[in-house]
C-alpha atoms as a PDB file:
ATOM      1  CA  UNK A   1     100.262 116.018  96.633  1.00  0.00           C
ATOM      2  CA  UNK A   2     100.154 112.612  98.137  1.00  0.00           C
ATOM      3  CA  UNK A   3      98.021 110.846 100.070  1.00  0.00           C
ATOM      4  CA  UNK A   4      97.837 110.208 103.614  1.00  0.00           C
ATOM      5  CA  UNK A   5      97.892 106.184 103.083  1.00  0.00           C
ATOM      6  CA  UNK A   6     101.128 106.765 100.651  1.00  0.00           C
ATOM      7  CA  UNK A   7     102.834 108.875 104.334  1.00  0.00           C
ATOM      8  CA  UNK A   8     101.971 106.139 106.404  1.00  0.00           C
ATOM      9  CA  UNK A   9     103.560 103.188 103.645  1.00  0.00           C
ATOM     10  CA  UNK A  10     106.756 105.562 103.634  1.00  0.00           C
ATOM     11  CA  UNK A  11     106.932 105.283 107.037  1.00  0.00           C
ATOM     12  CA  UNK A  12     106.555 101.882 107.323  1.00  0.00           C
ATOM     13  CA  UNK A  13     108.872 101.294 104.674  1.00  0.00           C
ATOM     14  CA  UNK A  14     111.320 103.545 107.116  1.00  0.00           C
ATOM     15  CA  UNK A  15     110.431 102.024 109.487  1.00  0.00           C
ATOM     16  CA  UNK A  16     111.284  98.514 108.665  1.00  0.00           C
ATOM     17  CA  UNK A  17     115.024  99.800 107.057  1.00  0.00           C
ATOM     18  CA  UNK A  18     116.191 101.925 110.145  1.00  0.00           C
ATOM     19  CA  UNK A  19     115.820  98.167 111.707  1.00  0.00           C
ATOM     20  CA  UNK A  20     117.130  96.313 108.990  1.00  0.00           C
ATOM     21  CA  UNK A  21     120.815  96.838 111.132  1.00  0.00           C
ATOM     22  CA  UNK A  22     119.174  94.348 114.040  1.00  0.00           C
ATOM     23  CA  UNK A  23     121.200  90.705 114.726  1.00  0.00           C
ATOM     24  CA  UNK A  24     117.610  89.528 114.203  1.00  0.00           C
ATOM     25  CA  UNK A  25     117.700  90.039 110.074  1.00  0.00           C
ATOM     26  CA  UNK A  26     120.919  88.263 110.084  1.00  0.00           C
ATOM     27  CA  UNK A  27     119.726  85.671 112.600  1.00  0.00           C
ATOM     28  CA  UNK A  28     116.382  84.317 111.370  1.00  0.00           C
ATOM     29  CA  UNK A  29     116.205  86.288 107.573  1.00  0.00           C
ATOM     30  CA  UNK A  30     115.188  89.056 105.724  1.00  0.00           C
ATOM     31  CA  UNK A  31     111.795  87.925 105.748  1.00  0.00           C
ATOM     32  CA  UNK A  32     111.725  89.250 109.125  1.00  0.00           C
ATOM     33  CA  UNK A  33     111.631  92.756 107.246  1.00  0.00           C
ATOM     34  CA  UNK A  34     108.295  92.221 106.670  1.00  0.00           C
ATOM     35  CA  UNK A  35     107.247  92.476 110.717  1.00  0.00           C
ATOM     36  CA  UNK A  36     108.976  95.451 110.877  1.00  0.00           C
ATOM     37  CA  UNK A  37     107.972  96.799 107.686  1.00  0.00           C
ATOM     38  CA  UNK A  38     103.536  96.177 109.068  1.00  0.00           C
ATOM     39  CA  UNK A  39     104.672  97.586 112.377  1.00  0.00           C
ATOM     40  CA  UNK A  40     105.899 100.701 110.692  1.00  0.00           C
ATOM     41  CA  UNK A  41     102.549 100.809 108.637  1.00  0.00           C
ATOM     42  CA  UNK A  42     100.866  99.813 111.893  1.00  0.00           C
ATOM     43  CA  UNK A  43     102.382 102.538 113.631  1.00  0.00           C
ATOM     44  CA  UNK A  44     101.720 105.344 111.280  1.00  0.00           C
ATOM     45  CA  UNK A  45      98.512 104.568 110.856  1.00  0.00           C
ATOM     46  CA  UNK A  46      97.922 104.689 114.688  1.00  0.00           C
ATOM     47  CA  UNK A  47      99.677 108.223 114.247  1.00  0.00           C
ATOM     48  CA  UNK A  48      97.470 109.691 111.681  1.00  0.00           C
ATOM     49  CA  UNK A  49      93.935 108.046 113.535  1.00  0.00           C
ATOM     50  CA  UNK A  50      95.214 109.572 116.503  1.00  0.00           C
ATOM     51  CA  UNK A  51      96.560 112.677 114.893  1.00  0.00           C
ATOM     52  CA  UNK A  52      99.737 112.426 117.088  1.00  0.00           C
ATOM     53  CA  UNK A  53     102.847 110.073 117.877  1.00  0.00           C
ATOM     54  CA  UNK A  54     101.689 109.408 121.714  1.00  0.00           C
ATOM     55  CA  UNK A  55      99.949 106.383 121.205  1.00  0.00           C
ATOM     56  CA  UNK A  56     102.729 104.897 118.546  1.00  0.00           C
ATOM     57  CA  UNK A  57     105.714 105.735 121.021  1.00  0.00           C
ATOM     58  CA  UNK A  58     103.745 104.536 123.625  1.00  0.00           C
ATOM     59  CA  UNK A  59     103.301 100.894 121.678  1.00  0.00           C
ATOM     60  CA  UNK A  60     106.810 101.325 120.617  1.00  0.00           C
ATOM     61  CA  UNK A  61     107.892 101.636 124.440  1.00  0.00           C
ATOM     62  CA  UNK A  62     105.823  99.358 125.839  1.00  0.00           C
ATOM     63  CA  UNK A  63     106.545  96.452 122.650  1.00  0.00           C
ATOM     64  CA  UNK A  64     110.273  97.176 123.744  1.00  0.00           C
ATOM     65  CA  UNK A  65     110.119  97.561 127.316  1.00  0.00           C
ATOM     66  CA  UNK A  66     107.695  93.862 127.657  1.00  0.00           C
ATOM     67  CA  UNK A  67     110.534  92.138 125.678  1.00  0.00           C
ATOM     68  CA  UNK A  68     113.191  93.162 127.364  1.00  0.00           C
ATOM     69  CA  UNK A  69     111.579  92.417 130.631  1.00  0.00           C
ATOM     70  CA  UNK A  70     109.958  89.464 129.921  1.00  0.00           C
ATOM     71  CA  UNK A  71     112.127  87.185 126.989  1.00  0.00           C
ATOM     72  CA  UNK A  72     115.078  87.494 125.795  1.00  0.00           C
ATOM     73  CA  UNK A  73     118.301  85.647 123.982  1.00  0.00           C
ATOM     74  CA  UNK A  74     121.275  85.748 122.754  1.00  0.00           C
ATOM     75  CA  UNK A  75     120.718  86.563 119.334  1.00  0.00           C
ATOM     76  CA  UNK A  76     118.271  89.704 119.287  1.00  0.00           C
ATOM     77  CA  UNK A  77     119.213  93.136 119.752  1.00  0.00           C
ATOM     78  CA  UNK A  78     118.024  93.579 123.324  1.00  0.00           C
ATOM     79  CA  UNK A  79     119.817  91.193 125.265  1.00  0.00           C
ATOM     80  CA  UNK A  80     118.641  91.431 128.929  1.00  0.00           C
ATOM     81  CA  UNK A  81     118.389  89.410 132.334  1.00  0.00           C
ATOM     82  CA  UNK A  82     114.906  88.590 131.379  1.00  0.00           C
ATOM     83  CA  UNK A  83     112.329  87.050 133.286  1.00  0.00           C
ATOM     84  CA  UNK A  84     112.776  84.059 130.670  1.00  0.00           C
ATOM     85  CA  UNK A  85     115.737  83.143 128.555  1.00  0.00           C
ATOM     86  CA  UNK A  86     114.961  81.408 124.720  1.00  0.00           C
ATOM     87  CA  UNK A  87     117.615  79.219 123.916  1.00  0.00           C
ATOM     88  CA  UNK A  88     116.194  77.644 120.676  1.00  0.00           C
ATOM     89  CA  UNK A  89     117.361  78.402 117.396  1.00  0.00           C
ATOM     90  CA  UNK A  90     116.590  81.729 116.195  1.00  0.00           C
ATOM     91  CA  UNK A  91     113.358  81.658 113.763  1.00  0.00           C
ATOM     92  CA  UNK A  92     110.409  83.379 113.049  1.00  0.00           C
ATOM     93  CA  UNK A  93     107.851  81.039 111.284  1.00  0.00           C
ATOM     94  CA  UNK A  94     105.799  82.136 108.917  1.00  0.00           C
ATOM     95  CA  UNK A  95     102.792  81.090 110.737  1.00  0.00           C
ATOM     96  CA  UNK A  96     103.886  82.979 113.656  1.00  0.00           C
ATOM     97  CA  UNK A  97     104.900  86.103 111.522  1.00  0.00           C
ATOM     98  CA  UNK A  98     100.691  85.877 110.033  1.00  0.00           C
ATOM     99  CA  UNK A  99     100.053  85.296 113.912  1.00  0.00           C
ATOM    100  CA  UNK A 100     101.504  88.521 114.588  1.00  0.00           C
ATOM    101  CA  UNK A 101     100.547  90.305 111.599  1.00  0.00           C
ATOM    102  CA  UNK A 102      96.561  89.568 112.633  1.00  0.00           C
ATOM    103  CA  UNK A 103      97.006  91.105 116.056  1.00  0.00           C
ATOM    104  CA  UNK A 104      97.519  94.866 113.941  1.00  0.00           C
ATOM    105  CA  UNK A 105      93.873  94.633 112.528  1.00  0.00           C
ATOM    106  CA  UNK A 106      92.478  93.838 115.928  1.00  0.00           C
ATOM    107  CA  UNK A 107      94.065  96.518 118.296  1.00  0.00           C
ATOM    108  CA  UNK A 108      93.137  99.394 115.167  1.00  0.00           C
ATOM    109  CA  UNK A 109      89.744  98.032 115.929  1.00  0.00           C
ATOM    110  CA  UNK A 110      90.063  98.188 119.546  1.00  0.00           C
ATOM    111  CA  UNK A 111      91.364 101.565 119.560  1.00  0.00           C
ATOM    112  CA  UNK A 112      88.893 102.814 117.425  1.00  0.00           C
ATOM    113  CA  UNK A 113      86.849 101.903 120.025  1.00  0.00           C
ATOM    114  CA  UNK A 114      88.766 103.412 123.313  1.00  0.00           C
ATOM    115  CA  UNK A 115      89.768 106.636 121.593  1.00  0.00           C
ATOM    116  CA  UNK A 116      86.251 107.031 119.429  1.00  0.00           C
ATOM    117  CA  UNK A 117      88.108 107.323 115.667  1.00  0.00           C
ATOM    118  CA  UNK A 118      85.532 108.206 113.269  1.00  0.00           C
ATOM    119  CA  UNK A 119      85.231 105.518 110.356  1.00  0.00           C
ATOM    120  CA  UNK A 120      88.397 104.816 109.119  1.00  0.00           C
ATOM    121  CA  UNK A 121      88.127 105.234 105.007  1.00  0.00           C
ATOM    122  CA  UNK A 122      88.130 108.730 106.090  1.00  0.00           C
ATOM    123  CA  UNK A 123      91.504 109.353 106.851  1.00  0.00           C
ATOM    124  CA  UNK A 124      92.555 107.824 103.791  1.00  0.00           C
ATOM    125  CA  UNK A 125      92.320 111.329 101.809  1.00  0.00           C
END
């Protein structure tokens, strides 16, 4: 029997391959895979903490539904009236991609906080 931590890498892993068919792979790069991939991990890991897929839908959702509203351009996969068009070359730096990749560590910790998650080492089992 598996771990919980080896579920939530599957999923992840999932994750990042049911969106491996998005203009954006083809547009900036595969490393792009590996955002997807850490918000699949990110994701599952907010769904076992929580012990329930409300909170990652609802981060799903709201991820999708800001972008849409907000940015958009004519290479991504939601292409939308936006508040704000990008018209620069598609890319997703790597400094921007560790930029990104930091903000996972910091919401876990801040809904630990909101929701009261007991230490987390102990849903690694």
């Amino acid at each position: 029997m598996g771990s919980n931590k080896h579920a939530v890498i599957l999923a992840g892993i999932f994750f990042g391959l049911i969106h491996y068919g998005n203009p954006e792979i083809e547009a900036i790069g595969n490393h792009v895979l590996l955002y997807y991939v850490a918000s699949g991990i990110f994701l599952g890991c907010l769904a076992l903490f929580d012990n329930g897929l409300e909170l990652s839908m609802g981060y799903h959702a709201a991820n999708n539904v800001f972008t849409a509203i907000v940015v958009s351009n004519n290479w991504q996969v939601f292409q939308t009236d936006a508040l704000y068009i990008d018209h620069a070359p598609p890319e997703l730096s790597w400094f921007a991609l560790l930029f990104l990749l930091s903000l996972f560590p910091l919401l876990l910790y801040i809904f630990r906080r909101i929701y009261k998650w007991k230490s987390l080492k102990e849903y690694w089992t």
